[in-house]
C-alpha atoms as a PDB file:
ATOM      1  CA  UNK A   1      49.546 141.290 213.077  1.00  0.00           C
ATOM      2  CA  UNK A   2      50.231 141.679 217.194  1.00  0.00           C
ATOM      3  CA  UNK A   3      46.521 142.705 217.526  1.00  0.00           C
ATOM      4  CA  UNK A   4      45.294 140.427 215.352  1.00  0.00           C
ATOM      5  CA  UNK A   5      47.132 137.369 216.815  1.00  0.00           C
ATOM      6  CA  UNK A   6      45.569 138.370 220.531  1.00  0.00           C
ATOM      7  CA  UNK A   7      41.448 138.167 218.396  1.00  0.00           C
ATOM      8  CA  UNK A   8      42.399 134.831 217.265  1.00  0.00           C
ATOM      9  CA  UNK A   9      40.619 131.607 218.663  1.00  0.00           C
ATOM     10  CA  UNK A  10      42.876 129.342 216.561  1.00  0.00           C
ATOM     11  CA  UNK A  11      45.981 131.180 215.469  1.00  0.00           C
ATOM     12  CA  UNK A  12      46.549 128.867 212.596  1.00  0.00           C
ATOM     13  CA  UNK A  13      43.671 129.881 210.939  1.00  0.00           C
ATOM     14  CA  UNK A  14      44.418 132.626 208.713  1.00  0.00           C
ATOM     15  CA  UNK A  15      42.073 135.281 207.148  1.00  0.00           C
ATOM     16  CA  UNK A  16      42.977 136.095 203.507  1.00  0.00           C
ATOM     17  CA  UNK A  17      42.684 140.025 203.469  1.00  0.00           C
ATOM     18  CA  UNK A  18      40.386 140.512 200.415  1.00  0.00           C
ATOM     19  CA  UNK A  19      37.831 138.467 201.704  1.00  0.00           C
ATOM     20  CA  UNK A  20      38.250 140.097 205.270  1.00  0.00           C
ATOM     21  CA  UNK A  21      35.782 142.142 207.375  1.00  0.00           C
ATOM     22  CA  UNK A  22      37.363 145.041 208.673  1.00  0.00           C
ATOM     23  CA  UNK A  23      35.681 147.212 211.427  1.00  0.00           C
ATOM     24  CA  UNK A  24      35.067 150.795 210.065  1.00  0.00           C
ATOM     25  CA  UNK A  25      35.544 151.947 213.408  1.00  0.00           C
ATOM     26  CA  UNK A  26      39.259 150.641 214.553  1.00  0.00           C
ATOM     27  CA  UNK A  27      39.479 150.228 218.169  1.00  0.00           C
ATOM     28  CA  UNK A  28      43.485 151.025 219.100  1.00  0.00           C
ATOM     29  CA  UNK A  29      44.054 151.635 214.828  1.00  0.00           C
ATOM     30  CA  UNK A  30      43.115 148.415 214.607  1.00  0.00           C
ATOM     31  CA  UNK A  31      40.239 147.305 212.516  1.00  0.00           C
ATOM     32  CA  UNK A  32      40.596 143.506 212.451  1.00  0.00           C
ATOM     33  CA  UNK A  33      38.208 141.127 213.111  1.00  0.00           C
ATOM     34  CA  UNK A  34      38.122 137.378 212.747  1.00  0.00           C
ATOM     35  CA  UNK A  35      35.689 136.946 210.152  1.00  0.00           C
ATOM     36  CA  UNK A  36      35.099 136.597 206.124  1.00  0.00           C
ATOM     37  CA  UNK A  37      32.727 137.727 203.502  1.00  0.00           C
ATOM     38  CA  UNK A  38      30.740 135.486 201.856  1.00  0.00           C
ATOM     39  CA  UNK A  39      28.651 135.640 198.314  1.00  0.00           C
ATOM     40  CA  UNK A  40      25.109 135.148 198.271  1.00  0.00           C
ATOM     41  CA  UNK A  41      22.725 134.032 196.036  1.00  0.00           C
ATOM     42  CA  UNK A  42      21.900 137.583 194.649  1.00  0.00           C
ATOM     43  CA  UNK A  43      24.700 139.642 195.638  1.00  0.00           C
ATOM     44  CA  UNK A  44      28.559 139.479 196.568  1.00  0.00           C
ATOM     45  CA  UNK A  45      29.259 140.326 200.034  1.00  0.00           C
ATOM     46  CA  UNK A  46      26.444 138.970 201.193  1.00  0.00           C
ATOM     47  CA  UNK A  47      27.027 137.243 204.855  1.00  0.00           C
ATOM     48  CA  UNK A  48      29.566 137.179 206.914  1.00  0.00           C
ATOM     49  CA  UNK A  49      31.448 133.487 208.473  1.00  0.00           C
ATOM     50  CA  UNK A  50      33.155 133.982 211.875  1.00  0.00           C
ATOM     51  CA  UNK A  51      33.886 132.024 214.895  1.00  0.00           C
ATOM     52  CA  UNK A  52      32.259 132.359 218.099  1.00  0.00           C
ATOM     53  CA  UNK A  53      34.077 135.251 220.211  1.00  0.00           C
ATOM     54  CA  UNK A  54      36.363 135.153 222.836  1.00  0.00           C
ATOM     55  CA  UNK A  55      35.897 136.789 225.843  1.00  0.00           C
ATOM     56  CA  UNK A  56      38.240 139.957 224.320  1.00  0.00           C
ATOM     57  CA  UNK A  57      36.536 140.158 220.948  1.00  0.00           C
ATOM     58  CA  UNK A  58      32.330 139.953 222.205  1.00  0.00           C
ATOM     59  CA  UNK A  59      33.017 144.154 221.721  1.00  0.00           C
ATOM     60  CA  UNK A  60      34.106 143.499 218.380  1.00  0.00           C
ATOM     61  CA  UNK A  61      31.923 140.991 217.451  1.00  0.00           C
ATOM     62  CA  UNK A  62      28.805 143.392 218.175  1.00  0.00           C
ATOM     63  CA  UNK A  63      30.423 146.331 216.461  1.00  0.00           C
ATOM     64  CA  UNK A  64      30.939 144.402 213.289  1.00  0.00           C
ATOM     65  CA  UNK A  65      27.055 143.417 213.763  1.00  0.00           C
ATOM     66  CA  UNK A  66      25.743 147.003 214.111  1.00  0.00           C
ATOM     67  CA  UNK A  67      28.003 148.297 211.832  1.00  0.00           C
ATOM     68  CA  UNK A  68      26.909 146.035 208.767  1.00  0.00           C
ATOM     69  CA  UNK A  69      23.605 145.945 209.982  1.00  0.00           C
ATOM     70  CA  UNK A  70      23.559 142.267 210.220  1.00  0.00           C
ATOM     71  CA  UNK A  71      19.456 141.227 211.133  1.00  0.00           C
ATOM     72  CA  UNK A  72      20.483 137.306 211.454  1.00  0.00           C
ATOM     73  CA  UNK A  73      23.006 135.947 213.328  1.00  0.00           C
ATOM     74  CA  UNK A  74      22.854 131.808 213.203  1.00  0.00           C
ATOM     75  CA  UNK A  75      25.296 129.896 215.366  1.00  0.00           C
ATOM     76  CA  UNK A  76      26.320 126.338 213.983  1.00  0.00           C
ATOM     77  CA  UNK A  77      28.068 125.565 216.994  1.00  0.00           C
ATOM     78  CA  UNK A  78      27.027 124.276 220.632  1.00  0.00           C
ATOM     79  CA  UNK A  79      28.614 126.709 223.402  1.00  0.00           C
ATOM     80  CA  UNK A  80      30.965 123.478 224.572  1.00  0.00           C
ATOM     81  CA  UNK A  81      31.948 121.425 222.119  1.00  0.00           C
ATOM     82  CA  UNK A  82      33.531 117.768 222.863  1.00  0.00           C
ATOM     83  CA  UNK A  83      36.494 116.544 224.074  1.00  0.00           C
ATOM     84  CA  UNK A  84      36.154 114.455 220.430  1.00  0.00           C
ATOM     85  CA  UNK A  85      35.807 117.496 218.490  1.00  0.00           C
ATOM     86  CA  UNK A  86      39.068 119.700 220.458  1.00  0.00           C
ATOM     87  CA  UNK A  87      36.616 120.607 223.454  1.00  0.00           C
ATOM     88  CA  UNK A  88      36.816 124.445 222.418  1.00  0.00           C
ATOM     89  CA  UNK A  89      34.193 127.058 223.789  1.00  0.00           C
ATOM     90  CA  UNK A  90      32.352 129.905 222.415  1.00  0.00           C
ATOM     91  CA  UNK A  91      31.673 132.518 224.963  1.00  0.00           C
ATOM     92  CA  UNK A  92      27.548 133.215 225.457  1.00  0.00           C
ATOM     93  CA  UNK A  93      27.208 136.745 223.328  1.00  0.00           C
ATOM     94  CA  UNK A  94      23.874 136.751 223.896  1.00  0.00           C
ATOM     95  CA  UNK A  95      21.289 136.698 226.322  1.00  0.00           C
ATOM     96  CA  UNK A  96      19.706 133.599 227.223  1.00  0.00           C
ATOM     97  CA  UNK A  97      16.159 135.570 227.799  1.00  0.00           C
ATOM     98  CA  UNK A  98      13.993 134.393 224.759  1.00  0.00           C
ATOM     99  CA  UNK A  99      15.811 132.045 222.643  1.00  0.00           C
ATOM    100  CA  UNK A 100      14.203 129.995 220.578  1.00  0.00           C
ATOM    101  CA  UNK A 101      16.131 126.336 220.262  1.00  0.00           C
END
């Protein structure tokens, strides 16, 4: 749990391991990565929940997105949130070139 304690935004929040994605390609033997599976409509394992990256997991982030050949990524989140809601940040891990808001 060292390495997984250092790709944690909030360390509180815990992953339960069943539900867990794991990179199939462990950086350091380590293949964790803070993010769930989630069922869909038509098929288990479906999409995947995670929080915005931190400057040490963007790598991991878009190895778990190649590597499950995700097509849609949809962010919930502004990059700053406020002071009222814990003020935490999201790092930018994508270009700002073409967005559509």
């Amino acid at each position: 749990m060292v390495f997984n304690k250092l790709k944690l935004k909030f360390v509180q929040r815990k992953k339960f391991e069943y539900f867990r994605v794991k990179l199939l390609k462990p950086k350091n033997q380590c293949d964790y990565i803070n993010a769930n599976w989630l069922n869909g409509f038509s098929r288990e394992n479906e999409f995947i929940a995670t929080q915005g990256p931190i400057p040490a997991t963007i790598p991991h982030f878009w190895q778990m997105v190649v590597e499950n050949n995700v097509k849609i990524i949809v962010m919930v989140t502004k990059l700053q949130e406020s002071e009222k809601h814990g003020g935490s940040t999201s790092m930018a891990y994508f270009s700002y070139d073409n967005i559509d808001t």
